[in-house]
Protein backbone atom coordinates (compact mmCIF):
# COMPACT_ATOMS: atom_id res chain seq x y z
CA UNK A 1 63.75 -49.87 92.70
CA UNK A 2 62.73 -53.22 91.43
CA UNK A 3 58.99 -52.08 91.49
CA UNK A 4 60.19 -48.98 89.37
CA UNK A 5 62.21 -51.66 86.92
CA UNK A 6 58.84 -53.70 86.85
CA UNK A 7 56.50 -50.93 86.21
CA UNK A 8 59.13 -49.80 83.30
CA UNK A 9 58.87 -53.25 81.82
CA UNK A 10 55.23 -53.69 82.36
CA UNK A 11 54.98 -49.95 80.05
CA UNK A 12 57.29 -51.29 77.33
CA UNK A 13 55.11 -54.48 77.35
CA UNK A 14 52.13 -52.46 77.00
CA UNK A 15 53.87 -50.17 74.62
CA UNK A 16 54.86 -53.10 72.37
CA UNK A 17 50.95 -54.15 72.40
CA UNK A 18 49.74 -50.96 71.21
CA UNK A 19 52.52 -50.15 68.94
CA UNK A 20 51.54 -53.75 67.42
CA UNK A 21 47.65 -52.74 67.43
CA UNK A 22 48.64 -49.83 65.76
CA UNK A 23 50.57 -50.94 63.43
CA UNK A 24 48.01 -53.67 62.57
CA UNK A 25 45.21 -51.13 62.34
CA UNK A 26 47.18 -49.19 59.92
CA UNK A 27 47.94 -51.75 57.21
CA UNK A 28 43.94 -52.93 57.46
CA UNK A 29 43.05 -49.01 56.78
CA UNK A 30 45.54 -48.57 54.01
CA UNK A 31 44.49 -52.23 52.69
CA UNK A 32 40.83 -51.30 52.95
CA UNK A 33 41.14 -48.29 51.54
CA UNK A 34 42.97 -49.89 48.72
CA UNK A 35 40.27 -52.00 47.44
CA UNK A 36 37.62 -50.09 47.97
CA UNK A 37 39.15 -47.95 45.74
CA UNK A 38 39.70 -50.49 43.56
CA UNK A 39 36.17 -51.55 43.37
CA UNK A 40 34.77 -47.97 42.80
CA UNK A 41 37.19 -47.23 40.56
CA UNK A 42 36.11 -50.27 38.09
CA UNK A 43 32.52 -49.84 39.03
CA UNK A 44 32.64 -46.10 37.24
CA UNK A 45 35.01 -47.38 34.41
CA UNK A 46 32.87 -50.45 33.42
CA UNK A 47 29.74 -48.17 33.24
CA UNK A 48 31.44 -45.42 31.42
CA UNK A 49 32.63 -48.41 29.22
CA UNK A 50 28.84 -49.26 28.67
CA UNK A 51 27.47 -46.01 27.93
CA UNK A 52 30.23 -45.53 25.28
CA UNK A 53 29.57 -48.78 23.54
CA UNK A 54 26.13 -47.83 23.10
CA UNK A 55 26.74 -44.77 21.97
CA UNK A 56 28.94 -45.36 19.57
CA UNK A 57 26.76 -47.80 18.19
CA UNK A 58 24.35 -45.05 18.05
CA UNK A 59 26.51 -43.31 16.17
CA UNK A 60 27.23 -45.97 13.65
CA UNK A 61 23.30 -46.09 12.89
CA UNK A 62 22.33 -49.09 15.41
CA UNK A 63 19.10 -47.54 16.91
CA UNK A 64 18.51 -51.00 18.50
CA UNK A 65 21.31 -50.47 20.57
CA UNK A 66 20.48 -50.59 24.44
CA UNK A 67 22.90 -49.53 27.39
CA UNK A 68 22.78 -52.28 29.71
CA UNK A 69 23.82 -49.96 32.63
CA UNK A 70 21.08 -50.83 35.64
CA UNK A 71 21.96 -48.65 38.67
CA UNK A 72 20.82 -45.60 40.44
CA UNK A 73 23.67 -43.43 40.52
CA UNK A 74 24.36 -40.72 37.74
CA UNK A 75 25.97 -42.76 35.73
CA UNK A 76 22.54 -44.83 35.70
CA UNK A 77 20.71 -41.74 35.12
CA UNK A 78 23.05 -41.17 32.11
CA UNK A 79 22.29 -44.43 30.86
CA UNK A 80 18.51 -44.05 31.13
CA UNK A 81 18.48 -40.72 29.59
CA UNK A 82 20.73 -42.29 26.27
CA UNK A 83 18.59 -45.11 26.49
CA UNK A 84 15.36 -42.17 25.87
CA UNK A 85 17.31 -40.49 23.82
CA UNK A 86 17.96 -43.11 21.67
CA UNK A 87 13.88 -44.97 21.54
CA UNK A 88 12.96 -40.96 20.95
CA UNK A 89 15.54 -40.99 17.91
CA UNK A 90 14.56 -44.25 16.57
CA UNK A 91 10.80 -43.22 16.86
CA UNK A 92 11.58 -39.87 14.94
CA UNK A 93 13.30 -41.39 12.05
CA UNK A 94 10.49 -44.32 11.92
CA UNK A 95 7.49 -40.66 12.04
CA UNK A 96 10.01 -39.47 9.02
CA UNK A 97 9.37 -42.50 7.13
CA UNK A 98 6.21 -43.04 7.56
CA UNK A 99 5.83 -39.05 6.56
CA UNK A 100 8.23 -39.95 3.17
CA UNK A 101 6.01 -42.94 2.43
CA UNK A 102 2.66 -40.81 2.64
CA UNK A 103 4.31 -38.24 0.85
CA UNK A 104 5.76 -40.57 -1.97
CA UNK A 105 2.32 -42.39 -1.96
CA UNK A 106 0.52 -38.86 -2.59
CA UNK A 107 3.18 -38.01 -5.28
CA UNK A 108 2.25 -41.49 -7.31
CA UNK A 109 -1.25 -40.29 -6.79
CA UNK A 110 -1.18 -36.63 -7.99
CA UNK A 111 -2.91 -35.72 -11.09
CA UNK A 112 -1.38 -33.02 -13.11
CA UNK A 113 -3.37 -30.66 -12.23
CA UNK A 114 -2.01 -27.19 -10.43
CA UNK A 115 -3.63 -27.45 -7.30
CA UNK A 116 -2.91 -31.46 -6.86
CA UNK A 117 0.75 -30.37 -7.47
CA UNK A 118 1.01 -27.57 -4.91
CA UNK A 119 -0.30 -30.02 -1.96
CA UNK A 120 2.05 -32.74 -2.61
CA UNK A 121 5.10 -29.79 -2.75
CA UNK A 122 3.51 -28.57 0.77
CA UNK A 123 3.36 -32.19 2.34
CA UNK A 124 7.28 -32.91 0.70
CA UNK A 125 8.28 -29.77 2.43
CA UNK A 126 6.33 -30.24 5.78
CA UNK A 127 8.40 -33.63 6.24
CA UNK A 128 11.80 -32.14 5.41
CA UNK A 129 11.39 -29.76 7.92
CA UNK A 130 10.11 -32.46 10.20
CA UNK A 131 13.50 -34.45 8.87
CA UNK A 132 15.63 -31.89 9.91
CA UNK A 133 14.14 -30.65 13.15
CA UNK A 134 14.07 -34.17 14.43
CA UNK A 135 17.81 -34.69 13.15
CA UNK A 136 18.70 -31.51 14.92
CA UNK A 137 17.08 -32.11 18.19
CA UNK A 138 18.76 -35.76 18.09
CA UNK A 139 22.17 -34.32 17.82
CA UNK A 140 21.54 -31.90 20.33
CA UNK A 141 20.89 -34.05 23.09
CA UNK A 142 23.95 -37.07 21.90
CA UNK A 143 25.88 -34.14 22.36
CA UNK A 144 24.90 -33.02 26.02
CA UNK A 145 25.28 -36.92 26.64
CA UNK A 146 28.62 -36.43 25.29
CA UNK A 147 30.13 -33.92 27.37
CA UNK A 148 28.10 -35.12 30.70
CA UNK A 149 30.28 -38.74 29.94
CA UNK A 150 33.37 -36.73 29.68
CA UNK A 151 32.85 -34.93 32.80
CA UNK A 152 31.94 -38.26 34.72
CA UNK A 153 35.29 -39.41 33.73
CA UNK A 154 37.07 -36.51 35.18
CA UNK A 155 35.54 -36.67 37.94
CA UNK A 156 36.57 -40.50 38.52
CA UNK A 157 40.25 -39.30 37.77
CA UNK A 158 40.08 -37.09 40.31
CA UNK A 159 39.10 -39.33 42.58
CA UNK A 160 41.38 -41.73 41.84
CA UNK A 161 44.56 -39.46 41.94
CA UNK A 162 42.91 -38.37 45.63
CA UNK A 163 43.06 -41.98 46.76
CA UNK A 164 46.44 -42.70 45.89
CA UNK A 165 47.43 -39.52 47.65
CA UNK A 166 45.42 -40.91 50.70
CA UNK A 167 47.23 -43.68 50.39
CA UNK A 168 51.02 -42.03 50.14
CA UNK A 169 49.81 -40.16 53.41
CA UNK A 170 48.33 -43.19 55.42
CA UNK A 171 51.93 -45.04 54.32
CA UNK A 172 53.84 -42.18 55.66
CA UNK A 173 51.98 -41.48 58.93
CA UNK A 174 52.46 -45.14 59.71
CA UNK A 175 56.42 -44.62 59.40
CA UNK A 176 56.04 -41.64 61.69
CA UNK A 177 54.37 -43.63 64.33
CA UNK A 178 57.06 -46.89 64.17
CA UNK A 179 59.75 -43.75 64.20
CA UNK A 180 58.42 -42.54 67.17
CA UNK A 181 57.64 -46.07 69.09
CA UNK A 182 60.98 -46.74 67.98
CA UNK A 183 62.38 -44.08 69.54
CA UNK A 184 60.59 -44.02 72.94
CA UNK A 185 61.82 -47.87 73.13
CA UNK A 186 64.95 -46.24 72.64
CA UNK A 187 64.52 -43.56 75.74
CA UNK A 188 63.20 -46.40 77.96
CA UNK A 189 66.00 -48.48 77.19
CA UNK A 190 68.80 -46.00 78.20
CA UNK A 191 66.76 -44.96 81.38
CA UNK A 192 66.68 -48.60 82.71
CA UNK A 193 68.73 -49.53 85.82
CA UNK A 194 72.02 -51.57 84.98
């Protein structure tokens, strides 16, 4: 009977160990999981930050404005594709002024003759239309930006509210197991010989 008491202790010994390991291994998990987390979490927020800033000073007429954003996810991609967006903008409106100088210059130099005025008319319309095409494909693609930044930011909501519910989970599955240790210690206890 005292090998049986022995082995009984020995188990509970062990028990304590593992329950202790477990326990242990738990907290690092949740811990880990925490700040990783944490770190993605700020990672996507700093470069949604960054694409923002540059577009709304984009949309306050700074065409030197230039996304800092350097990384290969999509958020990067975003970034690179505002930062085209906005060097194909900037190089629009500079072909639209260069189009109203020629065309102001060819005004100044029109005789009043009918034919002189019709070509300078043609040339004033031609860059209108260039105006307004370029102005319209410009706000076409600020928009698609637009939406793609507020989808991005769902997305990292999402995956937020997924890791805190991770979290709760981890939290609660380590109560279970201490319950049930608990409990077995418990069993053991009323099973052992006076």
């Amino acid at each position: 009977q005292k090998a049986t008491f022995e082995s009984v202790e020995r188990d509970l010994v062990n028990g304590d160990r593992k329950q202790r390991w477990i326990i242990g291994a738990s907290i690092a998990a949740v811990l880990l999981g925490a700040l990783l987390t944490r770190m993605v979490s700020k990672q996507i927020s700093g470069a949604v930050r960054e694409i923002e800033v540059t577009m709304s000073a984009v949309n306050h007429g700074d065409l030197s404005a230039v996304c800092k954003l350097d990384s290969r996810d999509e958020l990067g991609h975003i970034a690179a594709s505002l930062q085209q967006t906005v060097q194909k903008l900037a190089a629009d409106i500079q072909a639209i002024a260069q189009i109203s100088e020629r065309t102001a210059s060819s005004a100044t130099e029109l005789s009043a003759t009918t034919d002189e005025l019709m070509a300078a008319t043609s040339d004033i319309s031609n860059g209108a239309e260039q105006q307004r095409q370029a102005v319209e494909q410009s706000t076409g693609s600020l928009n698609m930006l637009s939406s793609a930044i507020a989808e991005i930011h769902y997305g990292s909501s999402q995956a937020a509210r997924l890791a805190d519910k991770s979290l709760k989970t981890s939290a609660e599955g380590t109560q279970n197991v201490l319950a049930s240790t608990q409990a077995a210690q418990r069993l053991l206890r009323q099973h052992e010989p006076p």
